[in-house]
N, C-alpha and C. Protein backbone atom coordinates (compact mmCIF):
# COMPACT_ATOMS: atom_id res chain seq x y z
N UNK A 1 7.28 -27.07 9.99
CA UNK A 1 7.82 -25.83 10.53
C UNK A 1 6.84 -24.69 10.26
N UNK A 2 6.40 -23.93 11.13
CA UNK A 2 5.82 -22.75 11.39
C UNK A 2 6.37 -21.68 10.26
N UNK A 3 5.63 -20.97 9.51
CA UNK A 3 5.83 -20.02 8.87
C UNK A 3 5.36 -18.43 9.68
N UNK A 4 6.87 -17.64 9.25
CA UNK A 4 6.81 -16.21 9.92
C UNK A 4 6.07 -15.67 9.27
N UNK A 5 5.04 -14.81 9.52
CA UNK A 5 4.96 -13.49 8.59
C UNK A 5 4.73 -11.93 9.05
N UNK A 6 5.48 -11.08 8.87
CA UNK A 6 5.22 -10.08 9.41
C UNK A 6 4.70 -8.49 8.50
N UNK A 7 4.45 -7.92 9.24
CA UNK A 7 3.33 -6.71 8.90
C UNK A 7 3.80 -5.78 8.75
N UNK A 8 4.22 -4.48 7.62
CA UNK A 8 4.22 -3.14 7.79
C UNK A 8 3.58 -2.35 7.21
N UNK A 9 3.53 -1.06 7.82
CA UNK A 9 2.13 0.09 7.63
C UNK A 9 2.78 0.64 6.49
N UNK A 10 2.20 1.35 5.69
CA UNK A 10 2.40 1.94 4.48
C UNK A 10 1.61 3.47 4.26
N UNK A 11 2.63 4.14 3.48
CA UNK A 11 1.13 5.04 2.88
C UNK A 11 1.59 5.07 1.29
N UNK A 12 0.77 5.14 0.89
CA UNK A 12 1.27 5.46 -0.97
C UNK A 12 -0.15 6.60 -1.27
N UNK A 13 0.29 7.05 -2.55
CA UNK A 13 -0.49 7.95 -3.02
C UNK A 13 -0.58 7.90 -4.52
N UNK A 14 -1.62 8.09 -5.33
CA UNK A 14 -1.49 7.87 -6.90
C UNK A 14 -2.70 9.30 -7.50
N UNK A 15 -2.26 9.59 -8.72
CA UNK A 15 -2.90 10.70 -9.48
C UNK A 15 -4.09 10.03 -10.04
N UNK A 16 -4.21 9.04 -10.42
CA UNK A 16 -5.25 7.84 -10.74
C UNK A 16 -6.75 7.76 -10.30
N UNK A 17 -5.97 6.58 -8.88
CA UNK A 17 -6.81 5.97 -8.00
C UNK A 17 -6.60 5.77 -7.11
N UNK A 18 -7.42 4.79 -6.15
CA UNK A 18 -6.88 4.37 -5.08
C UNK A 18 -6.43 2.72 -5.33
N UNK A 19 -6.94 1.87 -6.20
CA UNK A 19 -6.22 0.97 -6.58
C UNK A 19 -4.73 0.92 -6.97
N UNK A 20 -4.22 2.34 -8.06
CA UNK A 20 -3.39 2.75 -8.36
C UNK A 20 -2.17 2.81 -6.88
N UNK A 21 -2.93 3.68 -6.29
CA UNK A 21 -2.32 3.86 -5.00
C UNK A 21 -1.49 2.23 -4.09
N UNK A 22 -2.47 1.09 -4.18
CA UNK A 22 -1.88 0.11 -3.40
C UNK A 22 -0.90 -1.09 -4.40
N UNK A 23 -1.33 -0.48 -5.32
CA UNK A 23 -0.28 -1.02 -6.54
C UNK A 23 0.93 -0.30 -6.35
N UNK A 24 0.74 1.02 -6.27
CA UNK A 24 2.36 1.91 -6.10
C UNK A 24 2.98 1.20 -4.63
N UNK A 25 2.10 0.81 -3.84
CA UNK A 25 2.81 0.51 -2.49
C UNK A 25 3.56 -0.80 -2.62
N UNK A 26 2.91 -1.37 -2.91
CA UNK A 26 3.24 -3.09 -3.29
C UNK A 26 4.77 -3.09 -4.10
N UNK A 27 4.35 -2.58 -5.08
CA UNK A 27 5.78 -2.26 -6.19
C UNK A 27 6.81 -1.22 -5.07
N UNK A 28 6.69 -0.24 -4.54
CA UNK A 28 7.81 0.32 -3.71
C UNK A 28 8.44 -0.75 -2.90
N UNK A 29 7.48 -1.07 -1.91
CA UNK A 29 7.43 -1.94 -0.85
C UNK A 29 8.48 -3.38 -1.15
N UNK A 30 8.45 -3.63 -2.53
CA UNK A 30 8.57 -5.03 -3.13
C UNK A 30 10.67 -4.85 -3.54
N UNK A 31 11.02 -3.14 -3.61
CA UNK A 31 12.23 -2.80 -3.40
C UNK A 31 13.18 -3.35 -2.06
N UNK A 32 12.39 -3.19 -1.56
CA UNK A 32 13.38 -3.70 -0.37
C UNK A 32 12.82 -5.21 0.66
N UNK A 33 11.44 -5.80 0.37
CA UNK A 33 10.94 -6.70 1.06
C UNK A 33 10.68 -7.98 0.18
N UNK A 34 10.82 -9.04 0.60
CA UNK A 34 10.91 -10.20 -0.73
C UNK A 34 9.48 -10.97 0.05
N UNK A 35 8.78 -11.72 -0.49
CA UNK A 35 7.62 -12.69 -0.49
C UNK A 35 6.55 -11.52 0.14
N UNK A 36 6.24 -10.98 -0.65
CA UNK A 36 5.05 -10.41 -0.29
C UNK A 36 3.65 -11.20 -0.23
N UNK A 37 2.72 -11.39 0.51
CA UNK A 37 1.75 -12.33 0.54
C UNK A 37 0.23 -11.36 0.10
N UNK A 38 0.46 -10.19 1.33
CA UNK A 38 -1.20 -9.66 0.81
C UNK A 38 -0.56 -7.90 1.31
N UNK A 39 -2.05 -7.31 0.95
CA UNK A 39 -2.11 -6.00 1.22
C UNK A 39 -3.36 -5.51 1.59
N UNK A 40 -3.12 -5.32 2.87
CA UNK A 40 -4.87 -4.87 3.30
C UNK A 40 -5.12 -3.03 3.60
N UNK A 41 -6.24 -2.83 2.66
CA UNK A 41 -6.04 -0.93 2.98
C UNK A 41 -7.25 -0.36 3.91
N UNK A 42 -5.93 0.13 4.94
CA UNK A 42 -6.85 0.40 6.36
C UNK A 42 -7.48 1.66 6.20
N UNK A 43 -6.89 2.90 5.49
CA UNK A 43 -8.04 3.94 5.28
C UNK A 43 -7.60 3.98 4.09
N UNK A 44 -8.62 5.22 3.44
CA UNK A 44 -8.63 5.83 1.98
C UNK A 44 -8.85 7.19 2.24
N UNK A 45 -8.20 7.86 1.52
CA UNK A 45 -8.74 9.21 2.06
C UNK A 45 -8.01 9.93 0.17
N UNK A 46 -8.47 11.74 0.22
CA UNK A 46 -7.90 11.71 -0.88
C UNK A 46 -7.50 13.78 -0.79
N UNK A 47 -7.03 14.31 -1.99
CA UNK A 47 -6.67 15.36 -1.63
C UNK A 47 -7.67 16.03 -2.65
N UNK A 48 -8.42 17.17 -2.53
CA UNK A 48 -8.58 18.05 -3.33
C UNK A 48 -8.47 18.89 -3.71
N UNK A 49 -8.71 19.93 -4.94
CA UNK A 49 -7.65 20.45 -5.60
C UNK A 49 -8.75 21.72 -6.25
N UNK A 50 -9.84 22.47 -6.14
CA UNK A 50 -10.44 23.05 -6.90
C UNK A 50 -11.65 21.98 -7.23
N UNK A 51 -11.96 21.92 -6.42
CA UNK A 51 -13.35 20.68 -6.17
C UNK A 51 -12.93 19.80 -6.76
N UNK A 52 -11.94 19.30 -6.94
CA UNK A 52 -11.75 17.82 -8.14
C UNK A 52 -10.67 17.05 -7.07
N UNK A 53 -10.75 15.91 -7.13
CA UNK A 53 -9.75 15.06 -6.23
C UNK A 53 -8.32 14.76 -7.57
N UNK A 54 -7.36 15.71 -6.70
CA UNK A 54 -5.96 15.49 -7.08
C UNK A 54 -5.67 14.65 -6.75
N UNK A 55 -5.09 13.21 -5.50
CA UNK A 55 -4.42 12.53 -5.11
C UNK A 55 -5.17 11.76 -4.25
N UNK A 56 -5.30 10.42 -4.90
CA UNK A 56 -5.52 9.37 -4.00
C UNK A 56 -4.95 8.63 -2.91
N UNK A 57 -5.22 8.75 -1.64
CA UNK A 57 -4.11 8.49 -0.95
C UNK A 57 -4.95 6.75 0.23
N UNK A 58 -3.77 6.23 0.38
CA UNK A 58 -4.01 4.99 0.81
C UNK A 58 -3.42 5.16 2.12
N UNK A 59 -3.67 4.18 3.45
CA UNK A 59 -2.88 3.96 4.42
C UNK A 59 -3.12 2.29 4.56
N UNK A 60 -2.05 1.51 4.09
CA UNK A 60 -2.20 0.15 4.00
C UNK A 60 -1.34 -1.03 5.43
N UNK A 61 -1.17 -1.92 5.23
CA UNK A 61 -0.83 -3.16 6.05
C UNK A 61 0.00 -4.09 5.11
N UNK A 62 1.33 -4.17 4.98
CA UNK A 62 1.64 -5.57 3.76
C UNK A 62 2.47 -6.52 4.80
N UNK A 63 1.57 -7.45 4.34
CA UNK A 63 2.42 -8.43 5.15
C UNK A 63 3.67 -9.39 4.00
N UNK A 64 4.30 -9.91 4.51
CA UNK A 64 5.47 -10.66 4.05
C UNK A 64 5.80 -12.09 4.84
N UNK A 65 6.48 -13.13 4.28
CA UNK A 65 6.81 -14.23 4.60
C UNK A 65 8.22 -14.02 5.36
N UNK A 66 8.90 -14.11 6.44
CA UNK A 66 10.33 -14.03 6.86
C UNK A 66 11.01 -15.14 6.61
N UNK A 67 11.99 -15.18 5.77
CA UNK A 67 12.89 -16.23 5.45
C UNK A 67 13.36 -16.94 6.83
């Protein structure tokens, strides 16, 4: 039998990093979606604050297994 898996877009943001960032997504994401398989991060971008980067921000892809 064919296995489902389907895809949703994300954004997360972390004070950190940007690793931080797809870790926060995964763990949110993981609230309401069960078999998470991967996480691919389509941009990176970040905020600054007084020349210093305040907020790492992610725009990701997680895919999941459908029961």
């Amino acid at each position: 039998m064919a296995k489902i898996v389907k895809v949703i877009e994300v954004l997360a943001q972390s004070n950190k990093s940007w690793e931080d960032a797809a870790q926060k997504a995964v763990t949110e994401a993981s609230k309401s979606v069960r078999n998470i398989k991967s996480i691919y991060i389509k941009e990176k971008s970040a905020k600054v604050v007084d020349n210093k980067i305040d907020k790492y921000r992610i725009t990701a892809k997680i895919s999941f297994e459908v029961e």
